[in-house]
C-alpha atoms as a PDB file:
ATOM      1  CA  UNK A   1     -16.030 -31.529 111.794  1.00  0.00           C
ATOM      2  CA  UNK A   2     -12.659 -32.462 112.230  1.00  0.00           C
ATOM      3  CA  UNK A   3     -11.766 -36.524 112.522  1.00  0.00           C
ATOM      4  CA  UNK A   4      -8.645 -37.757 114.880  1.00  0.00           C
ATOM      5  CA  UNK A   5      -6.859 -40.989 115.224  1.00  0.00           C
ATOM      6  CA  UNK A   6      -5.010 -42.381 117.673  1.00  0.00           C
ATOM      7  CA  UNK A   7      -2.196 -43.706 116.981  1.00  0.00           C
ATOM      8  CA  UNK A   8      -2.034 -46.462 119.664  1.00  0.00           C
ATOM      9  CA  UNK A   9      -5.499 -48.147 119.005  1.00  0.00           C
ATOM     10  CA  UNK A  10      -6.999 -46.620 116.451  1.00  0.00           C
ATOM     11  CA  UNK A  11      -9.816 -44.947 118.035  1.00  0.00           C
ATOM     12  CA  UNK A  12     -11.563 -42.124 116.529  1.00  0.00           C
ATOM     13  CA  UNK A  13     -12.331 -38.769 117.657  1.00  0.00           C
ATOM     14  CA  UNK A  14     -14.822 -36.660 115.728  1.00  0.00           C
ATOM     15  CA  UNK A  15     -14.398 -32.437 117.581  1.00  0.00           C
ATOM     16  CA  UNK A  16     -12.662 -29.279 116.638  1.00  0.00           C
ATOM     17  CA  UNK A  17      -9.670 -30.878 118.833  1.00  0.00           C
ATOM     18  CA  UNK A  18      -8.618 -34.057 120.107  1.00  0.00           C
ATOM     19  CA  UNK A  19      -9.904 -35.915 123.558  1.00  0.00           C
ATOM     20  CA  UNK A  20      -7.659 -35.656 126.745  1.00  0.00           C
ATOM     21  CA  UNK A  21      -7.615 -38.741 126.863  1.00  0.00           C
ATOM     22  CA  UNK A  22      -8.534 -41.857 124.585  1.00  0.00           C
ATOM     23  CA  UNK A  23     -11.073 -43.778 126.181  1.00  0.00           C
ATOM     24  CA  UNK A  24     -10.081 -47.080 124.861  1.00  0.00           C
ATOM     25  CA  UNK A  25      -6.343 -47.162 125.540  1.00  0.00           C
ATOM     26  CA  UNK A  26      -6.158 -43.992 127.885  1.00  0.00           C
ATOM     27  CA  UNK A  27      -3.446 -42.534 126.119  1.00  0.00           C
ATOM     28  CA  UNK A  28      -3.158 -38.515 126.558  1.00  0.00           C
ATOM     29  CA  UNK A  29      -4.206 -36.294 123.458  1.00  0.00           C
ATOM     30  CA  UNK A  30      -0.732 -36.709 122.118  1.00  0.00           C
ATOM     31  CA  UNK A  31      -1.007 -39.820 120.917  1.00  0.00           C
ATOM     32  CA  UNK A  32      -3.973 -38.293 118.367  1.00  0.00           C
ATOM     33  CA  UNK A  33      -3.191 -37.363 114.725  1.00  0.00           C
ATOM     34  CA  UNK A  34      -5.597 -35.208 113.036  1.00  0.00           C
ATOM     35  CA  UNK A  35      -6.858 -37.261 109.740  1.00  0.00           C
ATOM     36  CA  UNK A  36      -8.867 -36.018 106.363  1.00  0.00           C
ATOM     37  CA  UNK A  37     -12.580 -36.411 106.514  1.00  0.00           C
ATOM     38  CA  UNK A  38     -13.589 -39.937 104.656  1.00  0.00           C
ATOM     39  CA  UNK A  39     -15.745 -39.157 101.671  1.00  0.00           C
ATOM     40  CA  UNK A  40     -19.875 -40.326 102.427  1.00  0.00           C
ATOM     41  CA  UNK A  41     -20.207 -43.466 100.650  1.00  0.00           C
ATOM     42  CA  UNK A  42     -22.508 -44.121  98.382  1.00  0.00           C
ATOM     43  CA  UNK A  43     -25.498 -47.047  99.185  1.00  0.00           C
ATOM     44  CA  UNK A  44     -23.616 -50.649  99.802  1.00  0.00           C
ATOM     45  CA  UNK A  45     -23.909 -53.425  98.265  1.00  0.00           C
ATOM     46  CA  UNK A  46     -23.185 -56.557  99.937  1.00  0.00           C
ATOM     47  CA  UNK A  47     -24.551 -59.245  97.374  1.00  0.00           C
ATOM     48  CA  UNK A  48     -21.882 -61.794  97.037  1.00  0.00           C
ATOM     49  CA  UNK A  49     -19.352 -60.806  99.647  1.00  0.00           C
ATOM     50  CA  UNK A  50     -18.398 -61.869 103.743  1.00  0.00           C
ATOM     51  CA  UNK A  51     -20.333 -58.928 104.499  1.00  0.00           C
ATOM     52  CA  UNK A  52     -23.940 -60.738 102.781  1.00  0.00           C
ATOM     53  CA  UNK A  53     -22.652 -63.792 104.957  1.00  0.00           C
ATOM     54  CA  UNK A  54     -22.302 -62.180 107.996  1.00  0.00           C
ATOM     55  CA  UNK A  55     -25.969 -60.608 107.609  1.00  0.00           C
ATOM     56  CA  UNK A  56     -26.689 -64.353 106.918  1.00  0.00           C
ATOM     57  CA  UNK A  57     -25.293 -65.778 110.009  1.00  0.00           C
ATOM     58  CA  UNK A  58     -26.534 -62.975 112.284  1.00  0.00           C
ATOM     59  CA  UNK A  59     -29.764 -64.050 111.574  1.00  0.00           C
ATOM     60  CA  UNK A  60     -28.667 -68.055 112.296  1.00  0.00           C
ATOM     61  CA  UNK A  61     -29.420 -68.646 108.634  1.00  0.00           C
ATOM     62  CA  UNK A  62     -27.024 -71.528 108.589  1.00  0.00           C
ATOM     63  CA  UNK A  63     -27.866 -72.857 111.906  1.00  0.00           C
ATOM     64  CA  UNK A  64     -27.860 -76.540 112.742  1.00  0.00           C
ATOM     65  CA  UNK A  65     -30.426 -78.501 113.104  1.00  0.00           C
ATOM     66  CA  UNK A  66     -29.232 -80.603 115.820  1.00  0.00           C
ATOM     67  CA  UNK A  67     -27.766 -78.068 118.223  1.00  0.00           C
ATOM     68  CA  UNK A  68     -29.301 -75.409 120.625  1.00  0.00           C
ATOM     69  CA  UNK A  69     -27.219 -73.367 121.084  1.00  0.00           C
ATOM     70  CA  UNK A  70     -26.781 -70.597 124.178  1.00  0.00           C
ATOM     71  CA  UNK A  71     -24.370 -67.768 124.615  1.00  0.00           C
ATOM     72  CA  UNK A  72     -23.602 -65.583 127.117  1.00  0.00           C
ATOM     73  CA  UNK A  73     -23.156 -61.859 127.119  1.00  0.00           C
ATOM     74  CA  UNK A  74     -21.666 -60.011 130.024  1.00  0.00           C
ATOM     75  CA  UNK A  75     -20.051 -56.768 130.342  1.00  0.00           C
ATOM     76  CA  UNK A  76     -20.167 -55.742 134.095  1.00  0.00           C
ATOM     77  CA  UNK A  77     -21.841 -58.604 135.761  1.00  0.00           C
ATOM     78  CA  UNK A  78     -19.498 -60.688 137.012  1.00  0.00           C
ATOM     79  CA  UNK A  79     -21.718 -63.329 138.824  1.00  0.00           C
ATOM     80  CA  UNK A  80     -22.361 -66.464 137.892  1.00  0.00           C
ATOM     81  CA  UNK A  81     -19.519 -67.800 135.700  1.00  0.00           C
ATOM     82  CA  UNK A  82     -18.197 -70.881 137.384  1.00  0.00           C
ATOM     83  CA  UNK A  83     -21.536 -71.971 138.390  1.00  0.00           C
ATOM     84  CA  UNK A  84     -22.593 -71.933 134.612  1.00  0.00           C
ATOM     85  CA  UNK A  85     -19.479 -73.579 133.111  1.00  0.00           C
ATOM     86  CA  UNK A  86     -20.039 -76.571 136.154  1.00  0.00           C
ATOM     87  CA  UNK A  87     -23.637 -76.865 134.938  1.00  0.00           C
ATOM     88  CA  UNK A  88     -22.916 -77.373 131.263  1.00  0.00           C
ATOM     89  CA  UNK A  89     -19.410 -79.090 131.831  1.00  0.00           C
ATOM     90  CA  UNK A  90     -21.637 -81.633 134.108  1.00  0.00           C
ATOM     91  CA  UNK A  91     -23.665 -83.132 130.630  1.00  0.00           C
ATOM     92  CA  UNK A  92     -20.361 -82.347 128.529  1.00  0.00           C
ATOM     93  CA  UNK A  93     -21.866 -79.395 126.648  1.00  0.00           C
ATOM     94  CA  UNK A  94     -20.251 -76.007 125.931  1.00  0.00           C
ATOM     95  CA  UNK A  95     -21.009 -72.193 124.892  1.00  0.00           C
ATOM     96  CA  UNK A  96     -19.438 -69.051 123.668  1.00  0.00           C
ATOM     97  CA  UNK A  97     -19.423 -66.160 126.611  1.00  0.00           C
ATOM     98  CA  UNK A  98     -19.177 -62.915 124.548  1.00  0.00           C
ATOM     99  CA  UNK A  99     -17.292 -60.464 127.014  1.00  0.00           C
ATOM    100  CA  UNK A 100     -16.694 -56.524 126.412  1.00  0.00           C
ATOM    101  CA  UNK A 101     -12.717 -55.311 126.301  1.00  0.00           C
ATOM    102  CA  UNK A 102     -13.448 -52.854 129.466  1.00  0.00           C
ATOM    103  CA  UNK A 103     -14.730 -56.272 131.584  1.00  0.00           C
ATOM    104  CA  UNK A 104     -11.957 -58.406 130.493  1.00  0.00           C
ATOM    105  CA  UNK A 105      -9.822 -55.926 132.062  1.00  0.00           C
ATOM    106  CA  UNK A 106     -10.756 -56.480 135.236  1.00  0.00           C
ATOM    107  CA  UNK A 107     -11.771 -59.910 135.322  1.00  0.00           C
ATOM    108  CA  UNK A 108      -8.598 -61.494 132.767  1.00  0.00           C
ATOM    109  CA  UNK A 109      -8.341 -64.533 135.858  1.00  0.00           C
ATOM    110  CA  UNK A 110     -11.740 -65.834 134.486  1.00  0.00           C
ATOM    111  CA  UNK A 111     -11.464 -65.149 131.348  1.00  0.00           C
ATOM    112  CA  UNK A 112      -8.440 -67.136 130.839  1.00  0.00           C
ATOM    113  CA  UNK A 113     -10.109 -70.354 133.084  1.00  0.00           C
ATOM    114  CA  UNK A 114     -13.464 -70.473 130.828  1.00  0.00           C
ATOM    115  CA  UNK A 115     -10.629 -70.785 127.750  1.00  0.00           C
ATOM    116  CA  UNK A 116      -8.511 -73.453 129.895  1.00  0.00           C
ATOM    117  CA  UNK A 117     -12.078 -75.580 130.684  1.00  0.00           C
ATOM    118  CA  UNK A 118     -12.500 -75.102 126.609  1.00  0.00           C
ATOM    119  CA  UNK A 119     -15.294 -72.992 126.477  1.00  0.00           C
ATOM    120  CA  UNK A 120     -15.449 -70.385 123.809  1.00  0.00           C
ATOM    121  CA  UNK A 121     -14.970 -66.445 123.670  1.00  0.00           C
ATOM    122  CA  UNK A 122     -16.312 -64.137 121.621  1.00  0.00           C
ATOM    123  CA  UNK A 123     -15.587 -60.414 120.986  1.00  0.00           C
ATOM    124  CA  UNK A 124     -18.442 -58.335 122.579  1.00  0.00           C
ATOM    125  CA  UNK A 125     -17.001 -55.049 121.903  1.00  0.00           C
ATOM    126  CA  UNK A 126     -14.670 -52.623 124.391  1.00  0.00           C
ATOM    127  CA  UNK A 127     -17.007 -50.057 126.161  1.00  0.00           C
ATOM    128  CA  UNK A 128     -20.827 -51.802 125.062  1.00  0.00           C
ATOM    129  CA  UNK A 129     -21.262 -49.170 122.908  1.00  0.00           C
ATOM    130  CA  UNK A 130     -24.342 -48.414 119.923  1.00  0.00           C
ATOM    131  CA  UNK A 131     -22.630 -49.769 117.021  1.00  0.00           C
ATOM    132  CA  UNK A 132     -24.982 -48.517 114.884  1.00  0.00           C
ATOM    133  CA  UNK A 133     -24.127 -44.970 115.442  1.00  0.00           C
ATOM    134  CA  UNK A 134     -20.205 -45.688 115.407  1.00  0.00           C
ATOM    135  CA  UNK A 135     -18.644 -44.885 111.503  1.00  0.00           C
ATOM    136  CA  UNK A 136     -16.184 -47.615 110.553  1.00  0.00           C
ATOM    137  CA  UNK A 137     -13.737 -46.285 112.181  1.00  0.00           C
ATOM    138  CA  UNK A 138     -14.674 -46.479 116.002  1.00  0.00           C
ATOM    139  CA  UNK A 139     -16.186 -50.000 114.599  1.00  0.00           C
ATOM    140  CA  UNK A 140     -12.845 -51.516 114.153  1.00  0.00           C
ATOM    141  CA  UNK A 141     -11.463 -49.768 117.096  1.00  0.00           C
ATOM    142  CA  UNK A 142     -14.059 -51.111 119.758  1.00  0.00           C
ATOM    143  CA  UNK A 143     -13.167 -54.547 117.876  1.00  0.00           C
ATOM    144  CA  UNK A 144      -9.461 -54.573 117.987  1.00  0.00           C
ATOM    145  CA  UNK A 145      -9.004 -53.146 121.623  1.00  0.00           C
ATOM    146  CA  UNK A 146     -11.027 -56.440 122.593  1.00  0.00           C
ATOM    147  CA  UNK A 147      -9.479 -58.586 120.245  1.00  0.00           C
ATOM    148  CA  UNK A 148      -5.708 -57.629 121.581  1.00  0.00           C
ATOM    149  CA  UNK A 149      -7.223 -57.929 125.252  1.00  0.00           C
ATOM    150  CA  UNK A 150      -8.168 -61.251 124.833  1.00  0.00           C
ATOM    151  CA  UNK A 151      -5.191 -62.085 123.125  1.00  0.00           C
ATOM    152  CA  UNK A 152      -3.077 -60.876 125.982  1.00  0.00           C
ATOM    153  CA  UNK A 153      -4.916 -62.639 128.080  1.00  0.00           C
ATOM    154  CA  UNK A 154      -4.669 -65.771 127.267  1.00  0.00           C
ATOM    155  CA  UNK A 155      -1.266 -65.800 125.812  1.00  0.00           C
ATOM    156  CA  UNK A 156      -0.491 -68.237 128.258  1.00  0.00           C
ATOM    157  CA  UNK A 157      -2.292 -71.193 126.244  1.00  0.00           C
ATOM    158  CA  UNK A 158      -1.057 -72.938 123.945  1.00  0.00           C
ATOM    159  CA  UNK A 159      -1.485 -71.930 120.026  1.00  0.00           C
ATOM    160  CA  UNK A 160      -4.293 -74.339 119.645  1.00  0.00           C
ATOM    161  CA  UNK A 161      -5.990 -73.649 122.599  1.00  0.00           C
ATOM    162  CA  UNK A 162      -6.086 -70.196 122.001  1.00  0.00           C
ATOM    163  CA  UNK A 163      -7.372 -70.760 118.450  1.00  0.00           C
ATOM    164  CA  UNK A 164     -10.145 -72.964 119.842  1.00  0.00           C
ATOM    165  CA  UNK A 165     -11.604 -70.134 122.596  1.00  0.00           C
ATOM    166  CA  UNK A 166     -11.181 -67.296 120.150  1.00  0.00           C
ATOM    167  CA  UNK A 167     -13.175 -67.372 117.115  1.00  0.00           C
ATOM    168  CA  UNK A 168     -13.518 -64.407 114.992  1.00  0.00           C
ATOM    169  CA  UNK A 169     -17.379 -63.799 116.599  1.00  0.00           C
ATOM    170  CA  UNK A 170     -18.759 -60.481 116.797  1.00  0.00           C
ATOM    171  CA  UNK A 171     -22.068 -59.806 119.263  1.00  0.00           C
ATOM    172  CA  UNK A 172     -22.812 -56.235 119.034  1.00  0.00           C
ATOM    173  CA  UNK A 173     -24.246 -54.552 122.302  1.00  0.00           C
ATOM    174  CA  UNK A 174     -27.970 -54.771 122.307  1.00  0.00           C
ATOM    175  CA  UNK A 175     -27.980 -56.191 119.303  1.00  0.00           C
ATOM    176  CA  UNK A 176     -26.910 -53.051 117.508  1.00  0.00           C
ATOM    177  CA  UNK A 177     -26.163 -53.345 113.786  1.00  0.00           C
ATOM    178  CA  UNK A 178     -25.560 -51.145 110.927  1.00  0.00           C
ATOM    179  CA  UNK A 179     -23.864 -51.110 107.784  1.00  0.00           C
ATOM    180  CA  UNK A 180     -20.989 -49.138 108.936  1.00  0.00           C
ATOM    181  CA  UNK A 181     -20.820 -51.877 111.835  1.00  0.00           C
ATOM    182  CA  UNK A 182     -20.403 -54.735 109.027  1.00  0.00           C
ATOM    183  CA  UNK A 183     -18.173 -53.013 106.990  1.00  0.00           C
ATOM    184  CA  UNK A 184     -16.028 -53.136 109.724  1.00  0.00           C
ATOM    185  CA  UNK A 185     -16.572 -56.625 110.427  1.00  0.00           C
ATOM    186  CA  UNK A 186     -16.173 -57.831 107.096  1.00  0.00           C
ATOM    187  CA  UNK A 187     -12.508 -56.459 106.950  1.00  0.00           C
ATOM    188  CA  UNK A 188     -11.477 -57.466 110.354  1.00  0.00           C
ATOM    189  CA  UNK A 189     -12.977 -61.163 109.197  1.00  0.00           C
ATOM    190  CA  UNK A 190     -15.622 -61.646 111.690  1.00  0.00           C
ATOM    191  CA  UNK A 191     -18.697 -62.771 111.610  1.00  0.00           C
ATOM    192  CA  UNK A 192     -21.498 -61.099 113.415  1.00  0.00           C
ATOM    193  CA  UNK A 193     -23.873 -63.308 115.914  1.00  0.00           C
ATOM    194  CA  UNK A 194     -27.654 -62.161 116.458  1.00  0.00           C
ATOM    195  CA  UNK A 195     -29.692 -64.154 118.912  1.00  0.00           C
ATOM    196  CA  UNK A 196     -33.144 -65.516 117.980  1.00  0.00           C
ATOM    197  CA  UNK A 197     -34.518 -65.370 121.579  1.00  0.00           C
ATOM    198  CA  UNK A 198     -34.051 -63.415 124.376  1.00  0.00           C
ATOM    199  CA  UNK A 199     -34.331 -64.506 127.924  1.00  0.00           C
ATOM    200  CA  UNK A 200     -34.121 -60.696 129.212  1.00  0.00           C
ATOM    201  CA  UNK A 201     -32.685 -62.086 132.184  1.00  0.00           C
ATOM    202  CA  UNK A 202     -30.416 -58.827 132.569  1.00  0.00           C
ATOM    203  CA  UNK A 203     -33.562 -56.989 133.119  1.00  0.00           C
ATOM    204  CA  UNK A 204     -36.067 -59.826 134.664  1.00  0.00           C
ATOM    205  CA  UNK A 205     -34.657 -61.878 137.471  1.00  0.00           C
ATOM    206  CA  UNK A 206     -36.742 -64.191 137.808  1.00  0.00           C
ATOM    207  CA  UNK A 207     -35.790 -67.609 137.439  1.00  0.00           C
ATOM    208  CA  UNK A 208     -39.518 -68.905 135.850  1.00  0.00           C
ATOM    209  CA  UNK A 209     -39.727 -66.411 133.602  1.00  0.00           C
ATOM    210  CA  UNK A 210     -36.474 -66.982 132.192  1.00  0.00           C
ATOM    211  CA  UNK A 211     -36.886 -70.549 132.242  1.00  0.00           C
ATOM    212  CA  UNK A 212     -40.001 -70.379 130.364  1.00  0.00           C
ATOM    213  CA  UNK A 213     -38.639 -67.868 127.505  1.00  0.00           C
ATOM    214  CA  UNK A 214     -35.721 -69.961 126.984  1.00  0.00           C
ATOM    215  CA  UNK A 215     -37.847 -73.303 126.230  1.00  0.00           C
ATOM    216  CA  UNK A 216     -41.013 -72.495 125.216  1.00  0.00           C
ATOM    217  CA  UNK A 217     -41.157 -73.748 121.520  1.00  0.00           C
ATOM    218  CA  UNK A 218     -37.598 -75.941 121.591  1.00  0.00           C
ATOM    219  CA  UNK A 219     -36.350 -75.625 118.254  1.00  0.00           C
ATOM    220  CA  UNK A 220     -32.537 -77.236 116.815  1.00  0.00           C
ATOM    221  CA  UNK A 221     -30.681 -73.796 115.904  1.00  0.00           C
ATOM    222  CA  UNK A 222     -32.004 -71.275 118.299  1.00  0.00           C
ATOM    223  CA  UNK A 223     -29.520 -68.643 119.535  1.00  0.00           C
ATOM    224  CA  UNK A 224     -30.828 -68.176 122.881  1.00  0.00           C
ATOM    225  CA  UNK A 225     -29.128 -64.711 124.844  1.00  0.00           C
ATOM    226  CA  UNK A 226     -28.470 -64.951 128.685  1.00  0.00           C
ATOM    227  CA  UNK A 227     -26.337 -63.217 130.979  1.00  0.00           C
ATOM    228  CA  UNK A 228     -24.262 -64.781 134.153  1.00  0.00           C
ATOM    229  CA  UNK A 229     -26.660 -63.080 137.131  1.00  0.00           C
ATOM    230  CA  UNK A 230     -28.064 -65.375 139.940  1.00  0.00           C
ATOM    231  CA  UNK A 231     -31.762 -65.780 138.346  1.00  0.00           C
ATOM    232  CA  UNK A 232     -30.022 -67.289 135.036  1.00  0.00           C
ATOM    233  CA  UNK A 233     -27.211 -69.671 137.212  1.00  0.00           C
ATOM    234  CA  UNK A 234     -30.782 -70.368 139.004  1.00  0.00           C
ATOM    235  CA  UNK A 235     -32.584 -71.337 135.810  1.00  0.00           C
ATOM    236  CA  UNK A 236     -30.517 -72.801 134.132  1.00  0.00           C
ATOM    237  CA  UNK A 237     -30.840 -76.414 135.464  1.00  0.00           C
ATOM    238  CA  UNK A 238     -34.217 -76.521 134.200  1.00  0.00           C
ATOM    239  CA  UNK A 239     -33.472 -75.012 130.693  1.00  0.00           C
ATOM    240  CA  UNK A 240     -30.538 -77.848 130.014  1.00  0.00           C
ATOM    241  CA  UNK A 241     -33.412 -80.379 131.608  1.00  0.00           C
ATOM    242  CA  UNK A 242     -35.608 -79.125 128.557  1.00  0.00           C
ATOM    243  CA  UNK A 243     -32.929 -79.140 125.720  1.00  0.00           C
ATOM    244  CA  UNK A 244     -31.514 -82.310 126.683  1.00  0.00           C
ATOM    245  CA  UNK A 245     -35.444 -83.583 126.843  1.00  0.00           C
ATOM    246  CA  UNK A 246     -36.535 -82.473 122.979  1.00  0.00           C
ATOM    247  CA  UNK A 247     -33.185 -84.262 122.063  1.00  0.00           C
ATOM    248  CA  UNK A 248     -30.844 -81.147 121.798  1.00  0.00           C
ATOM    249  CA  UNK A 249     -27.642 -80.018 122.665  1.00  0.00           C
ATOM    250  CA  UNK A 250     -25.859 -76.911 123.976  1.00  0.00           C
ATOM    251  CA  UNK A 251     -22.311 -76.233 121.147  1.00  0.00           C
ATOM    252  CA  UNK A 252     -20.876 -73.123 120.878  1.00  0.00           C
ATOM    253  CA  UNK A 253     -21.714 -70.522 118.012  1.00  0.00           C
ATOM    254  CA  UNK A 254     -19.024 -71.491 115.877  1.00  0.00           C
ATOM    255  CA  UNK A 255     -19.948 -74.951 115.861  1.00  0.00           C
ATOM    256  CA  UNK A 256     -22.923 -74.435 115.811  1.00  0.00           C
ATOM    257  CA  UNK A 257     -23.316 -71.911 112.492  1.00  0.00           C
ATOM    258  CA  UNK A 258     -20.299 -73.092 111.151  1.00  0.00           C
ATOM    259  CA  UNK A 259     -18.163 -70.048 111.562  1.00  0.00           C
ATOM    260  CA  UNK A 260     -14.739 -71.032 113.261  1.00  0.00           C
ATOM    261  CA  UNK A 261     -11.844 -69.713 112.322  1.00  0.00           C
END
């Protein structure tokens, strides 16, 4: 099977030609170079490098103790953003919105006014693909598309804002992981983010229910998953209620598993 690169993004192409188009950057089939098969690797091993610490931090290893923490992961949706931002902005908390290249796209406007209110965004991947079927190559490219997007989006900011809203965070699409996945990672220098609960609230809109798997069981550290739709803006009152009850707080990922910058 024959590989190809493009030469704008880096995307690659695994067919006996090259795509009509590249689906990340839409560039025509010209911009494709045809590139040697990579040699299968042998077993990894990770002991003892960023790779062993991202595994680490997926799993919230290094969470703190005093922080809940919630993110948000939205690719199409595109309810429910300022209403969430007001709610946590109210008690003077913050999150991390992971958001997927493709999405930013079309919605750069709020993108760039969750950065501005100092809320954090993290790198969700460009077309919410299964990153655990992707080689290293397609890894880095659904990484870097996003990466420049945001970038580009919030050039605008100052240096230091953009620093602050942009940590190197990685949340892969259904929570989709595999070593190829990490290799990638590990060069680009990001660490990957794994939730340890999962409202489901993309699937179940109903307010209770989400309520109920977000704070049964209140422990400092949890990664708790939600998406912006109306059931989770609608539950959410009642979730900060329960956090801010067993003595908790909502802080970003980065602060809250140490992994800015």
């Amino acid at each position: 099977m024959k590989k190809w690169k493009c030469k704008v993004c880096g995307y690659i192409h695994e067919g006996d030609s090259a795509p009509e188009c590249c689906p990340l950057c839409k560039q025509p089939a010209s911009a494709f170079e045809m590139i040697e098969q990579a040699p299968v690797k042998s077993a990894n091993k990770y002991a003892g490098t960023q790779t062993e610490k991202n595994l680490e931090a997926a799993f919230a290893g290094e969470s703190q103790a005093r922080n809940k923490y919630t993110y948000f992961s939205s690719v199409a949706q595109q309810e429910g953003y300022e209403q969430i931002a007001a709610l946590l902005s109210e008690r003077g908390w913050s999150t991390t919105f992971f958001v997927g290249g493709k999405w930013v796209e079309k919605n750069g406007d709020t993108v760039l006014k969750l950065a501005a209110d100092g809320f954090e965004i993290g790198n969700h991947g460009y077309l919410h693909r299964d990153h655990a079927s992707l080689s290293a190559d397609n890894n880095r490219a659904e990484i870097l598309i996003t990466e420049r997007l945001l970038a580009a989006t919030l050039s605008g900011l100052g240096d230091e804002e953009i620093a602050a809203a942009l940590p190197r965070l990685f949340a892969p699409p259904s929570g989709s992981m595999g070593k190829a996945m990490f290799e990638a990672c590990d060069e680009l220098g990001y660490t990957v983010v794994m939730w340890t609960r999962d409202t489901i609230d993309w699937r179940d809109h109903d307010a209770a229910l989400i309520t109920q798997r977000a704070t049964k069981n209140l422990a400092g550290g949890d990664l708790i998953l939600m998406h912006p739709t109306a059931a989770t803006v609608e539950a959410l009152p009642a979730i900060l209620d329960a956090i801010a009850a067993a003595g908790l707080a909502v802080a970003p990922v980065s602060e809250t598993i140490g992994a800015a910058g």
